[in-house]
PDB file of N, CA and C in Angstrom:
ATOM      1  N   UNK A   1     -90.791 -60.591  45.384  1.00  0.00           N
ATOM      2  CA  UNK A   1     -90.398 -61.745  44.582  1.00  0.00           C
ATOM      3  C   UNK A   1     -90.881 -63.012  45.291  1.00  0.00           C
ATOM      4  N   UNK A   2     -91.722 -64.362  44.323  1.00  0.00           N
ATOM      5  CA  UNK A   2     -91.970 -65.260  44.893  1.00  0.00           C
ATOM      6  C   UNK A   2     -90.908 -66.126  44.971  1.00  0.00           C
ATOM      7  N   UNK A   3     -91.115 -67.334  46.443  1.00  0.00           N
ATOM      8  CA  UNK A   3     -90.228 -68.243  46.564  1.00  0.00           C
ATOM      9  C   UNK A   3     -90.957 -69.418  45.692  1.00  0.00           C
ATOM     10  N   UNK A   4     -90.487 -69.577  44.546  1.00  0.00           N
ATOM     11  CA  UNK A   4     -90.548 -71.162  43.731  1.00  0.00           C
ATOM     12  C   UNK A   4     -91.094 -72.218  44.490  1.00  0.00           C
ATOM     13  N   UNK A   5     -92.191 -72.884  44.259  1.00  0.00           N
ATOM     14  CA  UNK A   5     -93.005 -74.006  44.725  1.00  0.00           C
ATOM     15  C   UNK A   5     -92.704 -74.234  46.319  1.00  0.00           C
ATOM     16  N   UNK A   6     -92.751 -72.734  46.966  1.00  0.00           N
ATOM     17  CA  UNK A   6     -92.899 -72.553  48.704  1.00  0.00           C
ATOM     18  C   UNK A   6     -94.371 -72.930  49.194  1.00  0.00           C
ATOM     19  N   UNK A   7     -95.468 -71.997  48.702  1.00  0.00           N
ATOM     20  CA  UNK A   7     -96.489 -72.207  49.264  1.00  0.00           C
ATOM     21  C   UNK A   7     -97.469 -71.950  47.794  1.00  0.00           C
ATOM     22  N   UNK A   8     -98.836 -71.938  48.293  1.00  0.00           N
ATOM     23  CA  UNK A   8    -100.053 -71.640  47.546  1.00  0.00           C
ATOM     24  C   UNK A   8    -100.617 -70.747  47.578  1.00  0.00           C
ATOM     25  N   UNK A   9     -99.908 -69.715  47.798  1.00  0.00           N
ATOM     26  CA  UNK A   9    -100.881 -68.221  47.736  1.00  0.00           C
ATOM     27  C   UNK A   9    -100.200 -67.431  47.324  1.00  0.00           C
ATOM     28  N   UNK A  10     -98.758 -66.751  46.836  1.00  0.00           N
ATOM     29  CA  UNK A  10     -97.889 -66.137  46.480  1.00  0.00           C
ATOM     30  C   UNK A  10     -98.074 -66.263  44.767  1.00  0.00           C
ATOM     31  N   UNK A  11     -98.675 -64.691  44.722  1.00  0.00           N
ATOM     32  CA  UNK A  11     -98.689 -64.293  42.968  1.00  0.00           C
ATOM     33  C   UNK A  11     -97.556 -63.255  43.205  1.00  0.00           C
ATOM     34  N   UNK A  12     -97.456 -62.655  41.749  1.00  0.00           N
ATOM     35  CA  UNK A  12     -96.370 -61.592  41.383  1.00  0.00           C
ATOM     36  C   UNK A  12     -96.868 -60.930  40.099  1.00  0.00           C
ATOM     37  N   UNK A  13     -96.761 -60.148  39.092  1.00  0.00           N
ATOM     38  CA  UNK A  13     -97.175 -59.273  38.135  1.00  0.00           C
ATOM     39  C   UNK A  13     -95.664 -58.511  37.670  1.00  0.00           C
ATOM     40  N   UNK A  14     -95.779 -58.774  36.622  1.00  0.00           N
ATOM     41  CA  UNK A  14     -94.581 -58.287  35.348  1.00  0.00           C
ATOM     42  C   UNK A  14     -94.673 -57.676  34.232  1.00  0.00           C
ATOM     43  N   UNK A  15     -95.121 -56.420  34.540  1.00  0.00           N
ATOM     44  CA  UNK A  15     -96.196 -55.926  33.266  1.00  0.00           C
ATOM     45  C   UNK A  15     -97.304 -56.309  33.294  1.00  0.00           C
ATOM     46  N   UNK A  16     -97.728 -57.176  32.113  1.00  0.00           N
ATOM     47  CA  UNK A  16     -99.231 -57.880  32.481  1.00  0.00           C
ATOM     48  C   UNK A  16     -99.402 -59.165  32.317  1.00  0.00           C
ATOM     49  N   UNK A  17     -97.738 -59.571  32.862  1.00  0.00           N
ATOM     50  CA  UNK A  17     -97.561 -60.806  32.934  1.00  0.00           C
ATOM     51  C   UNK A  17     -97.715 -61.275  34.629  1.00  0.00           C
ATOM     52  N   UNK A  18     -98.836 -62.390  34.771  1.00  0.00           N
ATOM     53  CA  UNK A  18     -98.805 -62.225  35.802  1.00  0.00           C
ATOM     54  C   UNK A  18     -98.430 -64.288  36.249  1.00  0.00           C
ATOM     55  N   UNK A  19     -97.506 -64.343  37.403  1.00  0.00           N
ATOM     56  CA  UNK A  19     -96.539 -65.301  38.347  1.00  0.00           C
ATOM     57  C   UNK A  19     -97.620 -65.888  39.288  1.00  0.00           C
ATOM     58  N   UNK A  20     -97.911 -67.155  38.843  1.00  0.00           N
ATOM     59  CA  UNK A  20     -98.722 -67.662  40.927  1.00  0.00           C
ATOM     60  C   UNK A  20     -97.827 -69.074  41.203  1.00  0.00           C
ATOM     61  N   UNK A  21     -98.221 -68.797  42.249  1.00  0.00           N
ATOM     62  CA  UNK A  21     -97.125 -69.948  43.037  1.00  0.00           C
ATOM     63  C   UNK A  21     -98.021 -71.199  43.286  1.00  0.00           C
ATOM     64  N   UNK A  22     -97.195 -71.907  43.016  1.00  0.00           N
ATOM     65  CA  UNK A  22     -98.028 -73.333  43.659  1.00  0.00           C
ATOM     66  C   UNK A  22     -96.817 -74.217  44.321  1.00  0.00           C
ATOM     67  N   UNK A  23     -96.978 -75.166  45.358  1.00  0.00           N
ATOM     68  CA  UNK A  23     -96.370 -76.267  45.797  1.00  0.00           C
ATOM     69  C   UNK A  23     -96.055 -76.901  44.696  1.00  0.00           C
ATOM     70  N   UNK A  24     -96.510 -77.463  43.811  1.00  0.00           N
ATOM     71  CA  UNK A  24     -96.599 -78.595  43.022  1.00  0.00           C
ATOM     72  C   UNK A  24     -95.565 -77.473  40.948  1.00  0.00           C
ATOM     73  N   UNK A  25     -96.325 -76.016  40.958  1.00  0.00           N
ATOM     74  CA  UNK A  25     -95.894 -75.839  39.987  1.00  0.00           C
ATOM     75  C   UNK A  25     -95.983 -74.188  39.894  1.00  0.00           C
ATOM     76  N   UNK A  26     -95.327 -73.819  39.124  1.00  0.00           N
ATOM     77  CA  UNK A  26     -95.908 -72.348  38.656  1.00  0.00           C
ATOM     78  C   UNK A  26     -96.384 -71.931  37.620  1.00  0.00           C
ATOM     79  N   UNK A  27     -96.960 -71.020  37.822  1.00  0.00           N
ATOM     80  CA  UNK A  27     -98.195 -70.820  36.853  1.00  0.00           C
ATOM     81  C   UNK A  27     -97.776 -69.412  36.226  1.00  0.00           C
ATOM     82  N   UNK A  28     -97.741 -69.132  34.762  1.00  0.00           N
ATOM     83  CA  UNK A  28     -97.388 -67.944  34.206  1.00  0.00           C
ATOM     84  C   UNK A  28     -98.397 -67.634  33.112  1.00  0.00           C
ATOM     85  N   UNK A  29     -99.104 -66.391  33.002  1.00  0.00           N
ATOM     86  CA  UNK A  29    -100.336 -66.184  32.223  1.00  0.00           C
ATOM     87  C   UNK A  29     -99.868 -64.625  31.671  1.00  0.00           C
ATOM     88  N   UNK A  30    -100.540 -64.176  30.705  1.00  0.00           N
ATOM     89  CA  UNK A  30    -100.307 -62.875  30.672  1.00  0.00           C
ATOM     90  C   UNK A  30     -99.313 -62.516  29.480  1.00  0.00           C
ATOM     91  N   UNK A  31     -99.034 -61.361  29.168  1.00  0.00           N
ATOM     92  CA  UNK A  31     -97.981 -61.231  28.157  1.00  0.00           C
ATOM     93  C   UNK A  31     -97.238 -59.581  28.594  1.00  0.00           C
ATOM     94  N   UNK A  32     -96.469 -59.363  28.458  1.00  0.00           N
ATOM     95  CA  UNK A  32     -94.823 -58.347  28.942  1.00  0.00           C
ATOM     96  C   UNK A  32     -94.800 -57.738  27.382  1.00  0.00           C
ATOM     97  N   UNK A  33     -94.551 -56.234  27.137  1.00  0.00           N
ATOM     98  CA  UNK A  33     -93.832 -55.415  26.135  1.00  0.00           C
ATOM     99  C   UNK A  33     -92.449 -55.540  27.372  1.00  0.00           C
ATOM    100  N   UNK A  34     -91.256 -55.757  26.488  1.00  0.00           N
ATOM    101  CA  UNK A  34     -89.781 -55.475  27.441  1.00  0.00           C
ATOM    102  C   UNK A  34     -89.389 -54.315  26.154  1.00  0.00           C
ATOM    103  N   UNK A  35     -89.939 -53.167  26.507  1.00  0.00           N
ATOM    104  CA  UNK A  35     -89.367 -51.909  25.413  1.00  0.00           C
ATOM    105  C   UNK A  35     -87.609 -51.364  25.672  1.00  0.00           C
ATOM    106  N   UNK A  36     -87.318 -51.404  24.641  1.00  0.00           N
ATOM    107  CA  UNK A  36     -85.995 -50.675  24.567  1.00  0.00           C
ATOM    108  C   UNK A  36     -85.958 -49.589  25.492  1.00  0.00           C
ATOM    109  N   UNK A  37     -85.613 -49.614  26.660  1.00  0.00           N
ATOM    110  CA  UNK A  37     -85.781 -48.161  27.549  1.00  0.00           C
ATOM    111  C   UNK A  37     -85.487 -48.964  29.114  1.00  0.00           C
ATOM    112  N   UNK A  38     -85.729 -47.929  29.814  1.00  0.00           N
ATOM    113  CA  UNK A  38     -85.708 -48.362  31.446  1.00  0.00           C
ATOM    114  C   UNK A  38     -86.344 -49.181  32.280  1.00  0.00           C
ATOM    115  N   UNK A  39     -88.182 -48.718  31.790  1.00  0.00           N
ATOM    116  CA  UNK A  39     -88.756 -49.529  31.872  1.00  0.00           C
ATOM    117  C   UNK A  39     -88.634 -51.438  31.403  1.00  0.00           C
ATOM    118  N   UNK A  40     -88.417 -51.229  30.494  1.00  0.00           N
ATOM    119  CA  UNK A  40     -88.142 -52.657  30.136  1.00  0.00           C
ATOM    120  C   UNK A  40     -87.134 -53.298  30.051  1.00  0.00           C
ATOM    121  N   UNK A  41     -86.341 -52.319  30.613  1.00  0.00           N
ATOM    122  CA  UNK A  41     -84.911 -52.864  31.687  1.00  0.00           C
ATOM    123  C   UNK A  41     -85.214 -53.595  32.791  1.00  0.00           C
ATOM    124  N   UNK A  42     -85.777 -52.784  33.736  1.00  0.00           N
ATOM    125  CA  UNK A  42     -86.526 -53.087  34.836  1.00  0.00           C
ATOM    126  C   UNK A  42     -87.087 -54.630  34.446  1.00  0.00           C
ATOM    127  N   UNK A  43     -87.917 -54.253  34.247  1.00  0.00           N
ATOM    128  CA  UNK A  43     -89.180 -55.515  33.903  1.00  0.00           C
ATOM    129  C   UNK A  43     -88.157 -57.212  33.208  1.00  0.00           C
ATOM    130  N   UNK A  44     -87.494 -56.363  32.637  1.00  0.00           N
ATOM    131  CA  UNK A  44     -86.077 -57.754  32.233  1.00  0.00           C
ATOM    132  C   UNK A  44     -85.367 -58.450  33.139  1.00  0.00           C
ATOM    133  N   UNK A  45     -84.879 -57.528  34.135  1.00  0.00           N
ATOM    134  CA  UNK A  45     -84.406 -58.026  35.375  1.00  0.00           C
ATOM    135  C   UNK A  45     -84.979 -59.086  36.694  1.00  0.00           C
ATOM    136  N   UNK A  46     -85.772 -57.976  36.409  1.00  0.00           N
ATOM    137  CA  UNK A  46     -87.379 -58.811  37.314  1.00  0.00           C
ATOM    138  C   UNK A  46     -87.499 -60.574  36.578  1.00  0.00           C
ATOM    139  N   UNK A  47     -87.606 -60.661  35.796  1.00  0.00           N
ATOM    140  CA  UNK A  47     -87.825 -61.846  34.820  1.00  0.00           C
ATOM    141  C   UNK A  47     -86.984 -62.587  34.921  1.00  0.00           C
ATOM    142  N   UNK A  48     -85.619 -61.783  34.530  1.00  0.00           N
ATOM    143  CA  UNK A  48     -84.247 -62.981  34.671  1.00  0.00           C
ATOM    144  C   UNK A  48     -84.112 -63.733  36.496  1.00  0.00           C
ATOM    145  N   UNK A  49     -84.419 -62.261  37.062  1.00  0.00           N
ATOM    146  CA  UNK A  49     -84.247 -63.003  38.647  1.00  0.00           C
ATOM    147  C   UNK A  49     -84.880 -64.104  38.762  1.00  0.00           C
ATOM    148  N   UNK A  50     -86.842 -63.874  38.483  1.00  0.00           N
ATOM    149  CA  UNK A  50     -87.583 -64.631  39.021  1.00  0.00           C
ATOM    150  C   UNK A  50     -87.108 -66.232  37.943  1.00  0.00           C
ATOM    151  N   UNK A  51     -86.652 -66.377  36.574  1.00  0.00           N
ATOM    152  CA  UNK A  51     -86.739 -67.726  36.474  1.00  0.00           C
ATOM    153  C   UNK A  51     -85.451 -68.381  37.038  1.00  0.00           C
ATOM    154  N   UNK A  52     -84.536 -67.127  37.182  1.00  0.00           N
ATOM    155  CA  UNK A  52     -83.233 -68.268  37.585  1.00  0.00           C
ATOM    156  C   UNK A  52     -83.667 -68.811  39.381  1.00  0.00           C
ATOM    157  N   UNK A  53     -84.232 -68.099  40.047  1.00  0.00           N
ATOM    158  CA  UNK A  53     -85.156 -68.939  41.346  1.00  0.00           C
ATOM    159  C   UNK A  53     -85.399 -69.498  40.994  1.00  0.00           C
ATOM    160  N   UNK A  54     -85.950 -69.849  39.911  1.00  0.00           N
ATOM    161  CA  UNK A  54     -87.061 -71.392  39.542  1.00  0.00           C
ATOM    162  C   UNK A  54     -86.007 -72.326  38.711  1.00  0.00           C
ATOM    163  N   UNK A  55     -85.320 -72.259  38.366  1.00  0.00           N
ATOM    164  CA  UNK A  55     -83.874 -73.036  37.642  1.00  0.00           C
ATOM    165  C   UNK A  55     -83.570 -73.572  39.360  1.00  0.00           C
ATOM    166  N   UNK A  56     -82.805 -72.515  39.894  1.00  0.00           N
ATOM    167  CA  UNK A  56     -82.499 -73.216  41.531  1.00  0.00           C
ATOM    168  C   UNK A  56     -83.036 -73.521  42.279  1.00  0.00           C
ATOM    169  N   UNK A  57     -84.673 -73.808  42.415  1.00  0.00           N
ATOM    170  CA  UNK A  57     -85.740 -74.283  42.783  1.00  0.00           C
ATOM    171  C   UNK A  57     -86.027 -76.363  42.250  1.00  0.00           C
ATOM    172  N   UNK A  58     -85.348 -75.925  41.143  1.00  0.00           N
ATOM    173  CA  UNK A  58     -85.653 -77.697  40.435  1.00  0.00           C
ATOM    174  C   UNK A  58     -83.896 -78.226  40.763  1.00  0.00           C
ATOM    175  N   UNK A  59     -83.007 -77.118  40.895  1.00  0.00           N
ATOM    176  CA  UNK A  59     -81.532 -77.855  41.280  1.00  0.00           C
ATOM    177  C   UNK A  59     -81.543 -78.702  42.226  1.00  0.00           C
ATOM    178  N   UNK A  60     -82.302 -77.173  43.691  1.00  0.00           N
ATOM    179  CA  UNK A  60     -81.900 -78.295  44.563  1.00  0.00           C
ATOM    180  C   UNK A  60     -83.080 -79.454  45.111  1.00  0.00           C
ATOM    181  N   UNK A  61     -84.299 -79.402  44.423  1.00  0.00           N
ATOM    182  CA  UNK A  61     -85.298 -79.808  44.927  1.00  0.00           C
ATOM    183  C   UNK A  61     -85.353 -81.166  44.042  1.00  0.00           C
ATOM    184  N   UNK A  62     -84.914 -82.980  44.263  1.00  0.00           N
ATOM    185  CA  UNK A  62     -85.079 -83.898  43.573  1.00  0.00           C
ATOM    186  C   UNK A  62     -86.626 -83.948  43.445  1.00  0.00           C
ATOM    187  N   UNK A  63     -87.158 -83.605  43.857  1.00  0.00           N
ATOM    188  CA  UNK A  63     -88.561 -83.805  43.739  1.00  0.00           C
ATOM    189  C   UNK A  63     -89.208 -83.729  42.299  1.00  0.00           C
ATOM    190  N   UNK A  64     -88.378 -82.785  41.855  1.00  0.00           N
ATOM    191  CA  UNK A  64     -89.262 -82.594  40.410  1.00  0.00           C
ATOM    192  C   UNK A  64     -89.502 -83.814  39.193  1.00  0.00           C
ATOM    193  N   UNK A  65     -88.245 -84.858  39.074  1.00  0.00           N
ATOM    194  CA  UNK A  65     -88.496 -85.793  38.523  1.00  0.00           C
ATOM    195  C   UNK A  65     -89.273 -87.136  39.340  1.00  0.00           C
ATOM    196  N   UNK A  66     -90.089 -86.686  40.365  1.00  0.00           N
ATOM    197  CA  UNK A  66     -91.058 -87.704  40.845  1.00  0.00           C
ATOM    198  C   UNK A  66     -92.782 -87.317  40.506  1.00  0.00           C
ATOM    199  N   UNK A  67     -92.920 -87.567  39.145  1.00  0.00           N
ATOM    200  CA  UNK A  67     -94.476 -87.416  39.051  1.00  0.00           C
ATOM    201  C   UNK A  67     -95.228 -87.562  40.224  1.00  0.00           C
ATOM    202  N   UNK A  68     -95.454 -88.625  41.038  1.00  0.00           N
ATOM    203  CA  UNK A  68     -96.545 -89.389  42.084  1.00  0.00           C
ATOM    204  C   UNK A  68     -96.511 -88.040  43.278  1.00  0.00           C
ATOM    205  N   UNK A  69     -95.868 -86.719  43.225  1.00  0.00           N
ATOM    206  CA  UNK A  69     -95.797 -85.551  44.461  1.00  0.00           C
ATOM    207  C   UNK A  69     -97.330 -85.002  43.621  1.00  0.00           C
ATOM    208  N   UNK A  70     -97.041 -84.514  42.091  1.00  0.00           N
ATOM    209  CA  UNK A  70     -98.115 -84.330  42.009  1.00  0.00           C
ATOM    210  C   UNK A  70     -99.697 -83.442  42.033  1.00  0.00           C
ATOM    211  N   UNK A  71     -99.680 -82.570  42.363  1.00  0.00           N
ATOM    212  CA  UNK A  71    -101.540 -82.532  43.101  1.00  0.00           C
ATOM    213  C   UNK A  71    -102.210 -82.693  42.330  1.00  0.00           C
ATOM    214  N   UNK A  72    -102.785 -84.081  41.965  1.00  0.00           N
ATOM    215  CA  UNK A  72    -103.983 -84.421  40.793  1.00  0.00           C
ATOM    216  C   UNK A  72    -104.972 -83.668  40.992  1.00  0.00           C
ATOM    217  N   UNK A  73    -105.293 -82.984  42.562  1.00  0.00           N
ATOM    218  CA  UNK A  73    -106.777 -82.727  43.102  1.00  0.00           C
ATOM    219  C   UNK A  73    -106.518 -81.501  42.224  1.00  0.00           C
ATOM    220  N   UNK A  74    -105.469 -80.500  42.099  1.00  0.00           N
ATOM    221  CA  UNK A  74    -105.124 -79.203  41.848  1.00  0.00           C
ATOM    222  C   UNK A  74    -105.291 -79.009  40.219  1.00  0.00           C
ATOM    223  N   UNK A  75    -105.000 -79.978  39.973  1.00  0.00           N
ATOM    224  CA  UNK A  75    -105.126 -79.908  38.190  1.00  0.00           C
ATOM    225  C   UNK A  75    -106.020 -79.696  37.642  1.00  0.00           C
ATOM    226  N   UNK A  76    -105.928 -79.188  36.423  1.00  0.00           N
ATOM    227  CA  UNK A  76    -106.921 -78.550  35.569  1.00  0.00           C
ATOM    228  C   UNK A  76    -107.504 -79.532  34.733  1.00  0.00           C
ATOM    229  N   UNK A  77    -106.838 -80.764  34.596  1.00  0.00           N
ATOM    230  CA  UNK A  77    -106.451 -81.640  33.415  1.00  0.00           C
ATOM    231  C   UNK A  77    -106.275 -83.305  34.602  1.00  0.00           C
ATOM    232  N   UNK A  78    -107.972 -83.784  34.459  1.00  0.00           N
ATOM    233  CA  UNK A  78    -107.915 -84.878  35.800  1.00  0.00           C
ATOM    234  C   UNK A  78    -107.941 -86.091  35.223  1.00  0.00           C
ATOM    235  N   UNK A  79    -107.751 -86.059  33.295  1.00  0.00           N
ATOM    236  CA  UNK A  79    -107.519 -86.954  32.706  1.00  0.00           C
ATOM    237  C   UNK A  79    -108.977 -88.038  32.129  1.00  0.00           C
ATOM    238  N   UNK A  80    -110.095 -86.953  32.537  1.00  0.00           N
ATOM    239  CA  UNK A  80    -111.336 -87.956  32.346  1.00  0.00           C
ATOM    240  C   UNK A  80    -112.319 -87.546  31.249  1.00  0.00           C
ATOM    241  N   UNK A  81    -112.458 -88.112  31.154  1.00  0.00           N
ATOM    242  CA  UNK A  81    -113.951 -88.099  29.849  1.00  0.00           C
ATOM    243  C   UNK A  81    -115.025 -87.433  30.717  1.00  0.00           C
ATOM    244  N   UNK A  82    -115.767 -86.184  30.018  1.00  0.00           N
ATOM    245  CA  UNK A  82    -116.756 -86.051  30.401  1.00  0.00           C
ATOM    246  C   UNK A  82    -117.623 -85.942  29.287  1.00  0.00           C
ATOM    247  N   UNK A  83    -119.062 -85.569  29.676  1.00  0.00           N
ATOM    248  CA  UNK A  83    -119.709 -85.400  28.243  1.00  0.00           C
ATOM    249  C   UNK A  83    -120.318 -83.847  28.325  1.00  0.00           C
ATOM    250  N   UNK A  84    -119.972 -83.884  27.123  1.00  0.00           N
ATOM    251  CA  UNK A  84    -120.541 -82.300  26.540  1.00  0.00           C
ATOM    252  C   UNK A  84    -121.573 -81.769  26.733  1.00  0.00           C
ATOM    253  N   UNK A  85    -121.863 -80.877  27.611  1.00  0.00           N
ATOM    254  CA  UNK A  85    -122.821 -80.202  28.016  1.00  0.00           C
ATOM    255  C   UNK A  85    -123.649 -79.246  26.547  1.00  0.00           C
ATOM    256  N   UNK A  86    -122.684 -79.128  25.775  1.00  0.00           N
ATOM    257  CA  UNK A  86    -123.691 -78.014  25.196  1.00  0.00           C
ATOM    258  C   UNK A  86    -123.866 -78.745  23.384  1.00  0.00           C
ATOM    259  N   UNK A  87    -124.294 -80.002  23.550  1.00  0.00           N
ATOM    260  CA  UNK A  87    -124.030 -80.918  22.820  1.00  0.00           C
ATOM    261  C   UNK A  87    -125.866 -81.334  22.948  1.00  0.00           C
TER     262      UNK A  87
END
């Protein structure tokens, strides 16, 4: 199980839902069957644990309502105009 915005290298996998860790945010991609059965008992649990870490990750951490922490460098989305390459 990852620790919530600890470090930058900590992934996890939930079915084929897959968890990466970042300082700044977490990242969730992928999509989960949670089937009526054991298996997707399992896999439910796993899920409930990992977001209530991340619920008590933004409790005790004020940080989260300070945009300016941030990693602009890290973002996908740097807010700029570019021009269309296949244009």
């Amino acid at each position: 199980m990852i620790e919530p915005f600890a470090n930058n290298h900590q992934s996890m996998q939930i079915g084929e839902l897959v968890i990466e860790n970042q300082e700044d945010k977490i990242i969730i991609y992928g999509d989960i069957d949670l089937t009526l059965d054991a298996s997707g008992y399992e896999q439910a649990q796993k899920l409930h644990e990992l977001t209530g870490r991340i619920v008590d990750a933004f409790q005790v951490n004020s940080l989260y309502s300070n945009n300016d922490s941030k990693s602009k460098e890290n973002d996908d989305q740097l807010g700029k105009d570019i021009d269309n390459p296949f244009l």
